[in-house]
C-alpha atoms as a PDB file:
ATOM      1  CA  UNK A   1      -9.447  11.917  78.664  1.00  0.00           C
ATOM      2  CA  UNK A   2      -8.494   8.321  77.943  1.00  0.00           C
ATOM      3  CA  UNK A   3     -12.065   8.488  75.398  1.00  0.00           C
ATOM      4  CA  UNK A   4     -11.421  11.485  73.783  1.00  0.00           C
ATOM      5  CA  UNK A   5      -7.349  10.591  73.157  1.00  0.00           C
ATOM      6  CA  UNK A   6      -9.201   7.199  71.339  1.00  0.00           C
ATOM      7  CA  UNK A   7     -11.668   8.922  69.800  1.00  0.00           C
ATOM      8  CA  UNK A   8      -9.126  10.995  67.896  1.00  0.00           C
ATOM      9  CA  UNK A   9      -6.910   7.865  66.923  1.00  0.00           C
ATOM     10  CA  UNK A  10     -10.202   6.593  65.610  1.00  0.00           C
ATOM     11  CA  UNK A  11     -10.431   9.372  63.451  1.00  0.00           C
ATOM     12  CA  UNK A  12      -7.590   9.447  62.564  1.00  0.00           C
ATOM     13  CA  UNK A  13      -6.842   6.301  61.707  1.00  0.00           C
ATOM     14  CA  UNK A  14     -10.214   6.981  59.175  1.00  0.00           C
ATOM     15  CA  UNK A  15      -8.718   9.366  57.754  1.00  0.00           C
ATOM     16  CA  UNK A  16      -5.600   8.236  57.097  1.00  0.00           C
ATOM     17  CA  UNK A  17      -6.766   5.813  54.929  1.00  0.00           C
ATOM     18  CA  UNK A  18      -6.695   6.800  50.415  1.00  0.00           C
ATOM     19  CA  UNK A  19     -10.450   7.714  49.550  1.00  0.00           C
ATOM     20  CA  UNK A  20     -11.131   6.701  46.095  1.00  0.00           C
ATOM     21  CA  UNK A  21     -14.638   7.566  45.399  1.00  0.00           C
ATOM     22  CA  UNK A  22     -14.534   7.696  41.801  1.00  0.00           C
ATOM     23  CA  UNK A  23     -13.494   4.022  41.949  1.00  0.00           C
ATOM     24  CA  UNK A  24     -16.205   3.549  44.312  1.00  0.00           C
ATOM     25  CA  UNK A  25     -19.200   4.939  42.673  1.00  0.00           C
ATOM     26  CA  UNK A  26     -18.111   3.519  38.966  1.00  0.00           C
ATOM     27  CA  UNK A  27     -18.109   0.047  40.911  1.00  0.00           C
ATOM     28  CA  UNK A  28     -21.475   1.013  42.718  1.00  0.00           C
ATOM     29  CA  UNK A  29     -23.151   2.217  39.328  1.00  0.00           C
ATOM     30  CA  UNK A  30     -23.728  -0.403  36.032  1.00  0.00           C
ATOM     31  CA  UNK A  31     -24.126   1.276  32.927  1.00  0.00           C
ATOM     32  CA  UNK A  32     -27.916   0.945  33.589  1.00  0.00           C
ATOM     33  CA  UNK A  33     -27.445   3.613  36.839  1.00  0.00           C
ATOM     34  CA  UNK A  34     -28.425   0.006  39.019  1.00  0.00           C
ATOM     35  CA  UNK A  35     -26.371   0.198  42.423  1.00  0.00           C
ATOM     36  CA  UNK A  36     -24.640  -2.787  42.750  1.00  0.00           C
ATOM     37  CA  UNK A  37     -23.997  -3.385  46.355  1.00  0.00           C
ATOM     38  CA  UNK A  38     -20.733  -3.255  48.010  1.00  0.00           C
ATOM     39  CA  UNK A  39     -19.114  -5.992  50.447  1.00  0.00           C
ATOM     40  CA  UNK A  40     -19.188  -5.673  54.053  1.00  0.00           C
ATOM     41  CA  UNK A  41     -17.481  -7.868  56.404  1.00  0.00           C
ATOM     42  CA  UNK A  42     -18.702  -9.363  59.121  1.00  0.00           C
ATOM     43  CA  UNK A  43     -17.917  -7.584  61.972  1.00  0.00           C
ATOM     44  CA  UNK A  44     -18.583  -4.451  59.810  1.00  0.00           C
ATOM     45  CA  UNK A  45     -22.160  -5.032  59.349  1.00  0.00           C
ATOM     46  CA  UNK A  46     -22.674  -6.010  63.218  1.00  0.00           C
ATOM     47  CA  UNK A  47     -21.206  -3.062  64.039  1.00  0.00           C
ATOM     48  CA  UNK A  48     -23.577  -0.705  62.072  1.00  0.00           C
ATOM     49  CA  UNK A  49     -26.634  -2.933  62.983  1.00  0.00           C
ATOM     50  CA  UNK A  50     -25.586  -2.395  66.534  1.00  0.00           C
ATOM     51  CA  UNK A  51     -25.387   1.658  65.945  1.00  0.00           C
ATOM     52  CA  UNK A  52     -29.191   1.441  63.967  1.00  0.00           C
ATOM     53  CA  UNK A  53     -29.963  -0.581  66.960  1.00  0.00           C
ATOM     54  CA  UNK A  54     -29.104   1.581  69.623  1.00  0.00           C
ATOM     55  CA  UNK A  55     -29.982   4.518  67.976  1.00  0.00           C
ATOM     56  CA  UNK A  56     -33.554   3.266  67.087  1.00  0.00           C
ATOM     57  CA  UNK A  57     -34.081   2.034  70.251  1.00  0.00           C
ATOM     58  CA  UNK A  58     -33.220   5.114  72.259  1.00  0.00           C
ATOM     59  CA  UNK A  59     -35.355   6.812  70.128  1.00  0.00           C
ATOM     60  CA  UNK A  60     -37.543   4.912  71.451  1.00  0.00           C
ATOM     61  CA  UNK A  61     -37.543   5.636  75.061  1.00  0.00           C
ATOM     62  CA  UNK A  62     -39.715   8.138  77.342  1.00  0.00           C
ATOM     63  CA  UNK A  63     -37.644  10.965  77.860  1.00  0.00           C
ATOM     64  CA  UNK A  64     -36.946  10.733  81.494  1.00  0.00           C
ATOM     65  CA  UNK A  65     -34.827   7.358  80.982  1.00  0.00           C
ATOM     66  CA  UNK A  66     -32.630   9.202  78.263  1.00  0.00           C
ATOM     67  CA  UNK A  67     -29.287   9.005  78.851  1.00  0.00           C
ATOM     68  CA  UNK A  68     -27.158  10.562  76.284  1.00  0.00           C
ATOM     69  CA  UNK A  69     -24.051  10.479  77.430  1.00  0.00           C
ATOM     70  CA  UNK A  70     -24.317   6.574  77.992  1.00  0.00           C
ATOM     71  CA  UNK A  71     -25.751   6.515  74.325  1.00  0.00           C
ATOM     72  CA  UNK A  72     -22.888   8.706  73.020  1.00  0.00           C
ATOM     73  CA  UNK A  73     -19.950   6.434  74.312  1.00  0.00           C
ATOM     74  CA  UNK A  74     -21.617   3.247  73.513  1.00  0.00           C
ATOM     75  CA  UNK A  75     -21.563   4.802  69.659  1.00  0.00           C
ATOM     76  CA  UNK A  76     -18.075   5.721  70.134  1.00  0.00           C
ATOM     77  CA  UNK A  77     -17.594   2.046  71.327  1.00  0.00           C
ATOM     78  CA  UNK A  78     -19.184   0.459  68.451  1.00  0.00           C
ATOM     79  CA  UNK A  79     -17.297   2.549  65.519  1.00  0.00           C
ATOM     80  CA  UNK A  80     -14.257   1.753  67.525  1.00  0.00           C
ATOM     81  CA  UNK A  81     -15.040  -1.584  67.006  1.00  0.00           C
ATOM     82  CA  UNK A  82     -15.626  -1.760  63.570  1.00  0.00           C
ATOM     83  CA  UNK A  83     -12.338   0.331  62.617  1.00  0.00           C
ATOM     84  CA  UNK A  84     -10.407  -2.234  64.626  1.00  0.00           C
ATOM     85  CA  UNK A  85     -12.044  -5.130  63.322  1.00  0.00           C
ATOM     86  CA  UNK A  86     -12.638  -4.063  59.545  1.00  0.00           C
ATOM     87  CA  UNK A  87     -10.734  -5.924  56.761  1.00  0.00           C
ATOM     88  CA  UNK A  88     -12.430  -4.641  54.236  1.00  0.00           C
ATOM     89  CA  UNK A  89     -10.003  -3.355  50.694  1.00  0.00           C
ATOM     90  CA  UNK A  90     -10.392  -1.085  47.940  1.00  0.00           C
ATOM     91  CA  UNK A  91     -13.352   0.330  46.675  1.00  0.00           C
ATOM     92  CA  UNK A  92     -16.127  -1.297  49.297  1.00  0.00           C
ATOM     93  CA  UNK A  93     -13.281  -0.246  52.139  1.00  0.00           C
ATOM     94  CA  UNK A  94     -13.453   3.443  50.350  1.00  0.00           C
ATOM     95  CA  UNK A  95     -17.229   3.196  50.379  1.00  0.00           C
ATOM     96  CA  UNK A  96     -17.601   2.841  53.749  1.00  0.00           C
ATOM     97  CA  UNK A  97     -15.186   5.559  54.320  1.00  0.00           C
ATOM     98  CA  UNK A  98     -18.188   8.202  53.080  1.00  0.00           C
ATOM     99  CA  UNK A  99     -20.619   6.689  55.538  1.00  0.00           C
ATOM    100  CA  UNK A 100     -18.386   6.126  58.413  1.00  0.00           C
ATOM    101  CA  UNK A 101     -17.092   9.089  58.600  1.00  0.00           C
ATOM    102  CA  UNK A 102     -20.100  11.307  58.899  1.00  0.00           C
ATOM    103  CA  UNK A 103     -21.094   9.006  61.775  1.00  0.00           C
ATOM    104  CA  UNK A 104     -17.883   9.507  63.550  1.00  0.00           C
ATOM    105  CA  UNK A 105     -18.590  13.432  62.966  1.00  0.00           C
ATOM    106  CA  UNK A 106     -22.317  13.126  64.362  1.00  0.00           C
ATOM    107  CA  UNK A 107     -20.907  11.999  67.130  1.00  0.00           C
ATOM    108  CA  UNK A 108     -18.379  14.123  68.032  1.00  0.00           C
ATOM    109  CA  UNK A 109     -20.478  16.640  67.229  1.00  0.00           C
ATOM    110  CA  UNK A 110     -23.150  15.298  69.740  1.00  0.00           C
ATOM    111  CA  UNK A 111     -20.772  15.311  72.475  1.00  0.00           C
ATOM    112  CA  UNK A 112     -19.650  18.479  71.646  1.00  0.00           C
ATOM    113  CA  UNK A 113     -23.682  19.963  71.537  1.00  0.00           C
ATOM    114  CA  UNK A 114     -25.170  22.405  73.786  1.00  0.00           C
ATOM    115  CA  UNK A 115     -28.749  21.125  74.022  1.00  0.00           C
ATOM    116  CA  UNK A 116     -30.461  17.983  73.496  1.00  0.00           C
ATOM    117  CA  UNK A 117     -31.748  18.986  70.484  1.00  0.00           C
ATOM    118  CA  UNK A 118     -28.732  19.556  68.969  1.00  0.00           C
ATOM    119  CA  UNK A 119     -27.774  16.046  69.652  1.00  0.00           C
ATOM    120  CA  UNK A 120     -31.228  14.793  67.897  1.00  0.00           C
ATOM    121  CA  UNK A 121     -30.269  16.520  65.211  1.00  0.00           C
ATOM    122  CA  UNK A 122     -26.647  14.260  64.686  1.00  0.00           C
ATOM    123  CA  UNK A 123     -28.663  11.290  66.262  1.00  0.00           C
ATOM    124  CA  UNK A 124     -31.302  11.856  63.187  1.00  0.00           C
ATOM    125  CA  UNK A 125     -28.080  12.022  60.831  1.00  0.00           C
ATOM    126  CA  UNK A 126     -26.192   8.422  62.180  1.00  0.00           C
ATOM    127  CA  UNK A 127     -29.611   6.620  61.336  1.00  0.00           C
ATOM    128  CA  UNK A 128     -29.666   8.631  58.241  1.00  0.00           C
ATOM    129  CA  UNK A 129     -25.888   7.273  57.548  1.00  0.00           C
ATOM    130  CA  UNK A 130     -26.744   3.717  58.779  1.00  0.00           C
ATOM    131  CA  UNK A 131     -30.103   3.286  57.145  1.00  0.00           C
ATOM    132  CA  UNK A 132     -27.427   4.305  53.464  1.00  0.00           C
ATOM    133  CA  UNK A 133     -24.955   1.147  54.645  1.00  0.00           C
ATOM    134  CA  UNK A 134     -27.618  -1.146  54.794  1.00  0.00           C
ATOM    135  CA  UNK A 135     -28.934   0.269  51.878  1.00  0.00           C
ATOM    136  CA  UNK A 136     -25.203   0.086  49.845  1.00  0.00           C
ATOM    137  CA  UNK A 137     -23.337  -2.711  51.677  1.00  0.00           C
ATOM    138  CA  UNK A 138     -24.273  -6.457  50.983  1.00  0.00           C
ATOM    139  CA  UNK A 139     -24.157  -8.101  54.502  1.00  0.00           C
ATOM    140  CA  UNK A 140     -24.792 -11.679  55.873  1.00  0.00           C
ATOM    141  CA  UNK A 141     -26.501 -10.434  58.394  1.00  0.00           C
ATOM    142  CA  UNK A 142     -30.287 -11.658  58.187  1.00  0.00           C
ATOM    143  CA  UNK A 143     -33.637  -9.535  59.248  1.00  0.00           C
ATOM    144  CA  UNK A 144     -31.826  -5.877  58.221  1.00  0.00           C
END
């Protein structure tokens, strides 16, 4: 109960927060249509690295050692993490808003499922949604 009560506040607390794409993609887009990569902070970019990590990883793994559950609230852990810890403003804060968001969704939605394959399916979409931060976000973070 305690989880899901967090969970929401996580959301929540996402939510809350102004989304100003147009700001975002006429900072992400020179007049030559080059993305120019947004800011992460620290903790930020650990935090996503950790959920590609985990992800990848359990993708990884013969089926019989699966535990999705386990994988579900260590997800839950890690975007809790980077709400709390992110410092990010304006438009790169807004960016990560698009990406962030779905995640939190996939994984909800995961927890939510009926099958296993219905939690590949939101699995599939978090790497999908990480592999676009790396992709969009500058980070200090080497070997990404």
């Amino acid at each position: 109960m305690q989880k899901v009560i967090l969970n929401l506040i996580a959301a929540l607390m996402i939510m809350g927060c102004s989304s100003e794409t147009e700001n975002s993609k006429t900072k992400q887009e020179t007049e030559s249509n080059e993305i120019v990569k947004m800011k992460a902070n620290a903790e930020t970019a650990e935090g996503m690295l950790m959920i590609q990590h985990m992800v990848n990883s359990f993708n990884e793994m013969q089926e019989e050692n699966k535990n999705y559950a386990v994988l579900l609230g260590e997800l839950s852990y890690q975007c809790d993490y980077i709400i709390k810890n992110c410092n990010m403003k304006g438009p790169d804060h807004d960016s990560l808003h698009t990406l962030l968001e779905p995640i939190l969704g996939s994984i909800q939605q995961a927890k939510n499922a009926e099958s296993n394959e219905a939690i590949e399916i939101e699995l599939k979409s978090i790497v999908k949604n990480t592999e676009l931060f790396f992709e969009r976000f500058e980070t200090n973070i080497e070997d990404v």
